[in-house]
N, C-alpha and C. Protein backbone atom coordinates (compact mmCIF):
# COMPACT_ATOMS: atom_id res chain seq x y z
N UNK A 1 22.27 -57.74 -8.13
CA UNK A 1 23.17 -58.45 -7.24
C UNK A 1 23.63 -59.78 -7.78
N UNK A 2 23.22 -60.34 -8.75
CA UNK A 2 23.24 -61.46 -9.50
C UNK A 2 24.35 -61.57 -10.31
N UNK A 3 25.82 -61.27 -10.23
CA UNK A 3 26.89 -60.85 -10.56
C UNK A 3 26.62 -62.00 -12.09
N UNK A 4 27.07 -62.92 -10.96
CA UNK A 4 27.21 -64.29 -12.25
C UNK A 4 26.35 -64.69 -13.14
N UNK A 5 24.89 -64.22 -12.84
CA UNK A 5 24.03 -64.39 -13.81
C UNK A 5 24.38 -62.79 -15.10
N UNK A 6 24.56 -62.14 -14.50
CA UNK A 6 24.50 -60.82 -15.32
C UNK A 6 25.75 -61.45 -16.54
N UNK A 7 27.24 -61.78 -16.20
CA UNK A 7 28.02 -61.71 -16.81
C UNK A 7 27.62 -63.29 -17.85
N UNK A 8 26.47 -63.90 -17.70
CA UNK A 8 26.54 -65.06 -18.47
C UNK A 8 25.57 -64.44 -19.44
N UNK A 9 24.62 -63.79 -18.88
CA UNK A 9 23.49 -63.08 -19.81
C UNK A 9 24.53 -62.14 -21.00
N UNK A 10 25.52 -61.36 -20.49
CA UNK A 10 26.10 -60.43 -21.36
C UNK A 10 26.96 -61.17 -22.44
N UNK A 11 27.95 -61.97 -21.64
CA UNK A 11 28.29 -62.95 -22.55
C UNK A 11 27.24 -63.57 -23.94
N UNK A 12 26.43 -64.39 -23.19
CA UNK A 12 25.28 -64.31 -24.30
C UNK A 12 25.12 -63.51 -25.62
N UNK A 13 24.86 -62.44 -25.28
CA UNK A 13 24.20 -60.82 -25.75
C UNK A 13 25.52 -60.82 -26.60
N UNK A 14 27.18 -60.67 -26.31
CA UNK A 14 28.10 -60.81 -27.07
C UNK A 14 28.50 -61.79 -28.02
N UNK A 15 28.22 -63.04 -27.52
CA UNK A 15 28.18 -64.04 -29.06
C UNK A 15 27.09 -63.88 -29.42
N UNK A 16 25.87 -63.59 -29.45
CA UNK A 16 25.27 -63.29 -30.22
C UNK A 16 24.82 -62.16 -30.95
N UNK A 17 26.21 -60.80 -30.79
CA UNK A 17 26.13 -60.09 -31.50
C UNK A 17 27.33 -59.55 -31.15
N UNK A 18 28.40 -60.06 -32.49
CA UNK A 18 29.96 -59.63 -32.37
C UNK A 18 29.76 -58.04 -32.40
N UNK A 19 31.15 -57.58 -31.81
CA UNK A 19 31.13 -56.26 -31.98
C UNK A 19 30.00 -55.44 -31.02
N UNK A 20 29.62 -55.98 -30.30
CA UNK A 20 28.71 -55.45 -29.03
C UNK A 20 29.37 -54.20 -27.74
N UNK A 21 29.81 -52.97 -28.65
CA UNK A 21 30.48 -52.38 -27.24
C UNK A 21 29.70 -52.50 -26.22
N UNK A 22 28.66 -52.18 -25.83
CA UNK A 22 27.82 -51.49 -24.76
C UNK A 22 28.05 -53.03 -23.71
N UNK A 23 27.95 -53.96 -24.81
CA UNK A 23 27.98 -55.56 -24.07
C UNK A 23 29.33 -55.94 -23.07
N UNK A 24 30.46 -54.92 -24.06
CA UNK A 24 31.75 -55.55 -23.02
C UNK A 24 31.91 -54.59 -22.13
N UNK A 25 31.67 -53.47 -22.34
CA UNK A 25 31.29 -52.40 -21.37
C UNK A 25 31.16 -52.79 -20.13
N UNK A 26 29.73 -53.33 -20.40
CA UNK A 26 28.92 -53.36 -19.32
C UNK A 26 29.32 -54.66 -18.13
N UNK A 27 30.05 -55.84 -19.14
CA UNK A 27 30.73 -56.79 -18.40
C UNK A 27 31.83 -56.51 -18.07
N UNK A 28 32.66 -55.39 -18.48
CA UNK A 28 33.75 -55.27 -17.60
C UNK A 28 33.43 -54.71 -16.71
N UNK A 29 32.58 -53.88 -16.66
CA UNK A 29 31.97 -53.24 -15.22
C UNK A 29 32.18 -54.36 -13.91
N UNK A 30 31.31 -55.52 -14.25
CA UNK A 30 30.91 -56.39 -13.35
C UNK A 30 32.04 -56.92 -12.62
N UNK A 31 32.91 -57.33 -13.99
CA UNK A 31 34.30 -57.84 -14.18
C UNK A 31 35.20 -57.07 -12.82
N UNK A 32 35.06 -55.39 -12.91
CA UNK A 32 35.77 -55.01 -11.99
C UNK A 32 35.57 -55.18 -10.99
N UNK A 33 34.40 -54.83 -10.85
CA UNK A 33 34.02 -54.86 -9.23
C UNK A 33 33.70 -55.65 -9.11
N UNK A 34 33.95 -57.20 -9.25
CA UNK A 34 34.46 -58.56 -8.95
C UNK A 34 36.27 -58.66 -8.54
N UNK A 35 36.59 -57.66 -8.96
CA UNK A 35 38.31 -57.42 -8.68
C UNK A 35 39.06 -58.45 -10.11
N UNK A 36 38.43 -58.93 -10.98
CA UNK A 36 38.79 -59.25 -12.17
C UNK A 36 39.06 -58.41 -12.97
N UNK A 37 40.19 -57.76 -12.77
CA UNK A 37 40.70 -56.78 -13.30
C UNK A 37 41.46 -56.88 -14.75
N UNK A 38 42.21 -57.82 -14.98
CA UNK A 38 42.72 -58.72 -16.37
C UNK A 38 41.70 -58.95 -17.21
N UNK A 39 40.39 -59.23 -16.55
CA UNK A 39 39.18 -59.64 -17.50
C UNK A 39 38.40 -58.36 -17.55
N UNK A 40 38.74 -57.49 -17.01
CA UNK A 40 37.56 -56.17 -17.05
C UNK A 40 38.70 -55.45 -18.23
N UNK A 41 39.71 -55.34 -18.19
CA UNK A 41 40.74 -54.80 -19.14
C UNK A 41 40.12 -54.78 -20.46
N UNK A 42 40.32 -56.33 -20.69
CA UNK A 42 39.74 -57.45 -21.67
C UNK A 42 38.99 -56.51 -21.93
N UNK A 43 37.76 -56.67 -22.07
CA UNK A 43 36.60 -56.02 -22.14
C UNK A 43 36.32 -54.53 -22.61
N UNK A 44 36.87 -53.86 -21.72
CA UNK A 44 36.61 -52.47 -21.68
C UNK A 44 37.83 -51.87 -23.50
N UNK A 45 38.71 -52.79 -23.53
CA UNK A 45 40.04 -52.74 -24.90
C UNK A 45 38.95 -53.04 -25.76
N UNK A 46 38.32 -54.15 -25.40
CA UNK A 46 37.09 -54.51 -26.68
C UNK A 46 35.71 -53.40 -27.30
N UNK A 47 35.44 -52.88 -26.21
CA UNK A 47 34.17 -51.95 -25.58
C UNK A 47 34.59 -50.54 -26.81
N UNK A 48 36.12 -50.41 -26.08
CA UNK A 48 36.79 -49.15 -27.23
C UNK A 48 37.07 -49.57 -28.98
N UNK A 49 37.70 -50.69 -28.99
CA UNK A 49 37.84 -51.16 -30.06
C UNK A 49 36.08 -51.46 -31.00
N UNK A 50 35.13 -51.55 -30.35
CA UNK A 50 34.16 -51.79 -31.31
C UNK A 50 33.01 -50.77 -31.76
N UNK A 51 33.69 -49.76 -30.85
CA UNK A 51 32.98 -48.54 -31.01
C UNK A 51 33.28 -47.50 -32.01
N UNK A 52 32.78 -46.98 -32.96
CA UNK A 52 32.86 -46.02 -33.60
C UNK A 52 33.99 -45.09 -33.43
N UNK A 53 34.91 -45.21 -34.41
CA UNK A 53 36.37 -44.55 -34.06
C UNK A 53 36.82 -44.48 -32.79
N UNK A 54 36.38 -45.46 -31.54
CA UNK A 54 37.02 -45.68 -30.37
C UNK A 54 36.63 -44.86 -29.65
N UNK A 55 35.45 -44.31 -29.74
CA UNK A 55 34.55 -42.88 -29.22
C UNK A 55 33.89 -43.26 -28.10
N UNK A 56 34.18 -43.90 -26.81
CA UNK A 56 33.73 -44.45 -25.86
C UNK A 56 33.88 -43.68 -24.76
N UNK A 57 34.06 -42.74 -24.28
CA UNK A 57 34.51 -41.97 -23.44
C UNK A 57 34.43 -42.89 -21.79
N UNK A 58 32.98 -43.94 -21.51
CA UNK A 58 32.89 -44.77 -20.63
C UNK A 58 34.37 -45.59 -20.67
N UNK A 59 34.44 -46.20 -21.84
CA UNK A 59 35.52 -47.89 -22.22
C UNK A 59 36.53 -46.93 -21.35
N UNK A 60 37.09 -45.50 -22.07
CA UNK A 60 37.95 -45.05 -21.59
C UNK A 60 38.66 -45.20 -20.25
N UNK A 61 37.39 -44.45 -19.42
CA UNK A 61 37.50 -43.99 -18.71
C UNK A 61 37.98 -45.56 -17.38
N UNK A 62 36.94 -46.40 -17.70
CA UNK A 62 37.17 -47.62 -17.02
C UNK A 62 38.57 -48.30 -17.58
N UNK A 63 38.81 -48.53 -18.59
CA UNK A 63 40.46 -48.59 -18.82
C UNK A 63 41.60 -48.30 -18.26
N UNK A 64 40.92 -46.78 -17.69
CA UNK A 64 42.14 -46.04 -16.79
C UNK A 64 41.87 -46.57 -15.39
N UNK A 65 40.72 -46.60 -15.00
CA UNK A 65 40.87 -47.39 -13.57
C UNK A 65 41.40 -48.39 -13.50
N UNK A 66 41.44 -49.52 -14.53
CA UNK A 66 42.43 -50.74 -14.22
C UNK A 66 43.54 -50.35 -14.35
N UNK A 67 44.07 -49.55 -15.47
CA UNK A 67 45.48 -49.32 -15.40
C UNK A 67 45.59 -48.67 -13.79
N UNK A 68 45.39 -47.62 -13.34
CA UNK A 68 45.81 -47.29 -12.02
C UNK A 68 45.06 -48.31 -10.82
N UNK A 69 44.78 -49.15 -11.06
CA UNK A 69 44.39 -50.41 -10.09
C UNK A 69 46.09 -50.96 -9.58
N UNK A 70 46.57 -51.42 -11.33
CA UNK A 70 47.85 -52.05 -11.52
C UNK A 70 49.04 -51.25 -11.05
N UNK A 71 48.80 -49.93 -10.76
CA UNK A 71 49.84 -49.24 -10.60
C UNK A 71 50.16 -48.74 -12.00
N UNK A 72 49.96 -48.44 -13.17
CA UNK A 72 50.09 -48.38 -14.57
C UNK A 72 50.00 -46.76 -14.66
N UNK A 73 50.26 -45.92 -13.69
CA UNK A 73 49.94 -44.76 -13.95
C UNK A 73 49.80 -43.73 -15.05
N UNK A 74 50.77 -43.85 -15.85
CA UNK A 74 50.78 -42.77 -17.20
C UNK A 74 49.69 -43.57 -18.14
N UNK A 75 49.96 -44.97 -17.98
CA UNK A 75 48.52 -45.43 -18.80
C UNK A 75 47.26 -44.51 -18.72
N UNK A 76 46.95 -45.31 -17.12
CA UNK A 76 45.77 -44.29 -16.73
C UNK A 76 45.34 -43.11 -17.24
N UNK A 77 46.68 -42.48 -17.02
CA UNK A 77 46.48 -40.79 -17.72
C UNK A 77 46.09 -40.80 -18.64
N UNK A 78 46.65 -41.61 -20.03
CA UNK A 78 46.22 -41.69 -20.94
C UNK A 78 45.33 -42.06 -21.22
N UNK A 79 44.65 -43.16 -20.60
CA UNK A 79 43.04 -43.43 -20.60
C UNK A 79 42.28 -42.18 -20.32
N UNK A 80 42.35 -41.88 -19.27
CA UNK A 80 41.22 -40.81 -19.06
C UNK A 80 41.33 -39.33 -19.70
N UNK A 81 42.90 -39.21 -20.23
CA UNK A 81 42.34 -38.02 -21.62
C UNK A 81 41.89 -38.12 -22.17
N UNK A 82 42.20 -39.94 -22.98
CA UNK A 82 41.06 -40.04 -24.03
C UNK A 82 39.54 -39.95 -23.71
N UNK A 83 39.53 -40.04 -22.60
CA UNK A 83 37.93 -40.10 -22.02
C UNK A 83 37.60 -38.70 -22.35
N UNK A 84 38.30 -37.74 -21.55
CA UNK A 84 38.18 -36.33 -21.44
C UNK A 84 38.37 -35.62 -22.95
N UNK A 85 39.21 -35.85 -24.18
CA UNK A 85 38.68 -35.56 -25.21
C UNK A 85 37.31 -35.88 -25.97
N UNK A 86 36.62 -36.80 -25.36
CA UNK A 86 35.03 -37.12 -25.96
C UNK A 86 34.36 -36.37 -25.17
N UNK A 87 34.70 -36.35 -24.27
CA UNK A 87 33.03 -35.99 -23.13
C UNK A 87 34.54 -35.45 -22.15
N UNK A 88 34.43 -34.05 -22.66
CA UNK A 88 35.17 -32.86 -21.91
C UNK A 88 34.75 -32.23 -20.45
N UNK A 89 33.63 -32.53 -20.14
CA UNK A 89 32.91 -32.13 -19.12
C UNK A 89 33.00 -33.78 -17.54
N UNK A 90 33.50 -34.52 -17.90
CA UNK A 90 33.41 -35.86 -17.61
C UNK A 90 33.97 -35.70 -15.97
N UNK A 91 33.01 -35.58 -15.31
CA UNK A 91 33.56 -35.26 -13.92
C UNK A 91 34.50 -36.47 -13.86
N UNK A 92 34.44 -37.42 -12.84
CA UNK A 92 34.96 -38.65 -12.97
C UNK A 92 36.43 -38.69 -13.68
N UNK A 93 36.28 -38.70 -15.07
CA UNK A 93 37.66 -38.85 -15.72
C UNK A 93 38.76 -37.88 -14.91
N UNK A 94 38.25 -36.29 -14.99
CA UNK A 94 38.99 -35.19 -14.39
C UNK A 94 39.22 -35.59 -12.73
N UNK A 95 38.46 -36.14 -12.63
CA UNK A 95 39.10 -36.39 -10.93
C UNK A 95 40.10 -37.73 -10.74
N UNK A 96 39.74 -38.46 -11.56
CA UNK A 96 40.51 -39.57 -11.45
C UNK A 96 42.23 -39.24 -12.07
N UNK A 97 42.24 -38.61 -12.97
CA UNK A 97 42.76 -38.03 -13.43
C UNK A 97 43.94 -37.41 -13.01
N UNK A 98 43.55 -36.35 -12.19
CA UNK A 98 43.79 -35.55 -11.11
C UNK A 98 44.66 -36.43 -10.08
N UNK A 99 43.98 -37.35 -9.49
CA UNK A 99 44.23 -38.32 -8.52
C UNK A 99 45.62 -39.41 -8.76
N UNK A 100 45.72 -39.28 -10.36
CA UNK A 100 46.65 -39.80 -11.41
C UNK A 100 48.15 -39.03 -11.06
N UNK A 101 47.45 -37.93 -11.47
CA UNK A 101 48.83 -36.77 -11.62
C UNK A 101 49.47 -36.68 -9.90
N UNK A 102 48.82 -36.81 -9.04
CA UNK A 102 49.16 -36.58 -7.73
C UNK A 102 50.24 -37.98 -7.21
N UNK A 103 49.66 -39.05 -7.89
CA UNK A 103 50.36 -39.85 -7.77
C UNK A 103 51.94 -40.20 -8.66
N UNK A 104 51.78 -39.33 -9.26
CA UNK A 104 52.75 -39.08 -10.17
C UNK A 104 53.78 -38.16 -9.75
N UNK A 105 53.21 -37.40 -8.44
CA UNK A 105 53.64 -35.77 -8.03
C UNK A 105 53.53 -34.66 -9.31
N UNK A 106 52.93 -34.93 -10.06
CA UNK A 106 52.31 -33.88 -10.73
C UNK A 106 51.41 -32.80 -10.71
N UNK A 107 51.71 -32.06 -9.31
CA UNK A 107 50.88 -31.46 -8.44
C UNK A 107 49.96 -30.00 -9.36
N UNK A 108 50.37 -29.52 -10.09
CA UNK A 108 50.17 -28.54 -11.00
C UNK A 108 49.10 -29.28 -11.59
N UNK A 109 49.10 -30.39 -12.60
CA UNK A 109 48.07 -31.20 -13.42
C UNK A 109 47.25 -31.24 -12.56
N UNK A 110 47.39 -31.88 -11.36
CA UNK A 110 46.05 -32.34 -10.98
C UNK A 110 45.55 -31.53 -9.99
N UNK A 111 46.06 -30.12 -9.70
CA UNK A 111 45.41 -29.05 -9.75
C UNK A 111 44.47 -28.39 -10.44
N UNK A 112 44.84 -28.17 -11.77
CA UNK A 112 43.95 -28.63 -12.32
C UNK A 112 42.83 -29.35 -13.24
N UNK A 113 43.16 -30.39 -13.27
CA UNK A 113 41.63 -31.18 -13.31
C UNK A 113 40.62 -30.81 -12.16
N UNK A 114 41.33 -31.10 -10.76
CA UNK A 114 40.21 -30.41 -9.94
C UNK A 114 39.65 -29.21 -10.13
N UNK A 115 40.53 -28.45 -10.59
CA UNK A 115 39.70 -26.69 -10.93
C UNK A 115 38.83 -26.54 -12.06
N UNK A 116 39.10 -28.16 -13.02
CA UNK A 116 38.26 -28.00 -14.10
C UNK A 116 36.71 -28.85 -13.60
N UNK A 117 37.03 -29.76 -12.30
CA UNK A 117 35.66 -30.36 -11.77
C UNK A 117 34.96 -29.37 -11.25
N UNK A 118 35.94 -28.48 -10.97
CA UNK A 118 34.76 -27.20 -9.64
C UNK A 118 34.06 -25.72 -10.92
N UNK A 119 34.49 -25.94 -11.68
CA UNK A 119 33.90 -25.25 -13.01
C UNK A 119 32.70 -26.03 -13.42
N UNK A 120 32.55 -27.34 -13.31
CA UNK A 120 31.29 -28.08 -13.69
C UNK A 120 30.66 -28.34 -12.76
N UNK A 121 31.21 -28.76 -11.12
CA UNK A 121 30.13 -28.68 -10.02
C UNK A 121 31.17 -27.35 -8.96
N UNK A 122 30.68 -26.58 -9.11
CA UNK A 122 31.23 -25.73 -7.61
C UNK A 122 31.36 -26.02 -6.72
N UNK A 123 30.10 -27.37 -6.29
CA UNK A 123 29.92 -27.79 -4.91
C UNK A 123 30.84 -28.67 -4.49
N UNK A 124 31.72 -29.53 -5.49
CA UNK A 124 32.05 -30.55 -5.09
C UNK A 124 33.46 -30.75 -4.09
N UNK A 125 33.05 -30.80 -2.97
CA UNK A 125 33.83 -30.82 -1.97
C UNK A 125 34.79 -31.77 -1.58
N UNK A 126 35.45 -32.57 -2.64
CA UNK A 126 36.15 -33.43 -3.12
C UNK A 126 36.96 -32.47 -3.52
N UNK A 127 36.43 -32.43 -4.67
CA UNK A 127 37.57 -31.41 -5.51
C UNK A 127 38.46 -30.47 -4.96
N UNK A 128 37.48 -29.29 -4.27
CA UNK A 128 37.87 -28.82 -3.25
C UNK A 128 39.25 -28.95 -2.44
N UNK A 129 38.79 -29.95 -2.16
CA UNK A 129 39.86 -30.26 -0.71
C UNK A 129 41.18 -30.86 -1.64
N UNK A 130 41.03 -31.47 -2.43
CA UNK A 130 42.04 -32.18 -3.31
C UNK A 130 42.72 -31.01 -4.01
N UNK A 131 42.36 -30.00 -4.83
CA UNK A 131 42.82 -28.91 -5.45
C UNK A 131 43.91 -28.22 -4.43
N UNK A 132 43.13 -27.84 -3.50
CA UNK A 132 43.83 -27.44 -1.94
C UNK A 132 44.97 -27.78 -1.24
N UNK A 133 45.17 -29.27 -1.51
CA UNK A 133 46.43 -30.44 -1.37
C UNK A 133 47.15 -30.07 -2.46
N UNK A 134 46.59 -29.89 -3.64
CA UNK A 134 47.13 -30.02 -5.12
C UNK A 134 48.01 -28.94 -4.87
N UNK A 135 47.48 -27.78 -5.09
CA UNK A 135 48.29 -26.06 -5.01
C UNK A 135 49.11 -26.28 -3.85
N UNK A 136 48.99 -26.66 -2.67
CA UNK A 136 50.28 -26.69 -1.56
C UNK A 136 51.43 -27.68 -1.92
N UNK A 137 51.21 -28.80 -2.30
CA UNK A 137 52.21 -29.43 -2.90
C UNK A 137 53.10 -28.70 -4.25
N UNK A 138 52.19 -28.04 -4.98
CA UNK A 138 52.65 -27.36 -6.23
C UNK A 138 53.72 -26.47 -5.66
N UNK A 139 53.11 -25.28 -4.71
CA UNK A 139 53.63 -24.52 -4.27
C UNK A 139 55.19 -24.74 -3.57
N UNK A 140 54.92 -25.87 -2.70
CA UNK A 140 56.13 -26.81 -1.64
C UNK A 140 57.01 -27.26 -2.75
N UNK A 141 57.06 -27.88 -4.02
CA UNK A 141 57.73 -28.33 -4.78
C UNK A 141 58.81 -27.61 -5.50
């Protein structure tokens, strides 16, 4: 719960060891859900940039939530493919994703991503109901 202590500790942890993905990662996390969204950006660009051929599938994925915070939609998208080309199974990315394309009226896409979340959880009754919206809009269009 210690927001401000966490992000001074990480800070820390980052000057004292440049090139720290896991470090900006983890402070843009905080960053966001502080609604510092410009500074969680920051971060999460850094998180990807210091990682091993940009192989972050997390940096990604949080990238795309700020972009669709901003309204940045095709960003987004593009964030969370890149997410979804590392870690293909990435519930989260595929729903957000999904949630992307809908806002886009891309009712087909984010059909399925949801059909690709209910292939990894069956249960998920999110998906579900969203896929369900997805195909009637597809269909109506």
């Amino acid at each position: 719960g210690d927001f401000d202590g966490a992000i001074d500790a990480l800070t820390e942890s980052i000057e004292n060891s440049p090139g720290n993905s896991e470090g900006h990662l983890r402070r843009g996390i905080i960053r966001y859900r502080q609604n510092e969204f410009e500074l969680a950006k920051a971060d999460f660009e850094k998180a990807v940039q210091y990682t091993a051929r940009g192989l972050n599938p997390r940096a990604h994925f949080w990238l795309g939530l700020c972009y669709q915070n901003k309204g940045e939609i095709h960003r987004a998208v593009v964030s969370y493919t890149r997410a979804l080309r590392i870690r293909p199974r990435y519930v989260d990315a595929h729903m957000n994703r999904g949630l992307a394309y809908m806002r886009e009226g891309r009712y087909r896409q984010a059909a399925k991503d949801f059909a690709d979340v209910l292939l990894i959880d069956r249960n998920h009754s999110q998906a579900k109901s969203l896929q369900r919206q997805a195909q009637g809009r597809a269909s109506a269009g």
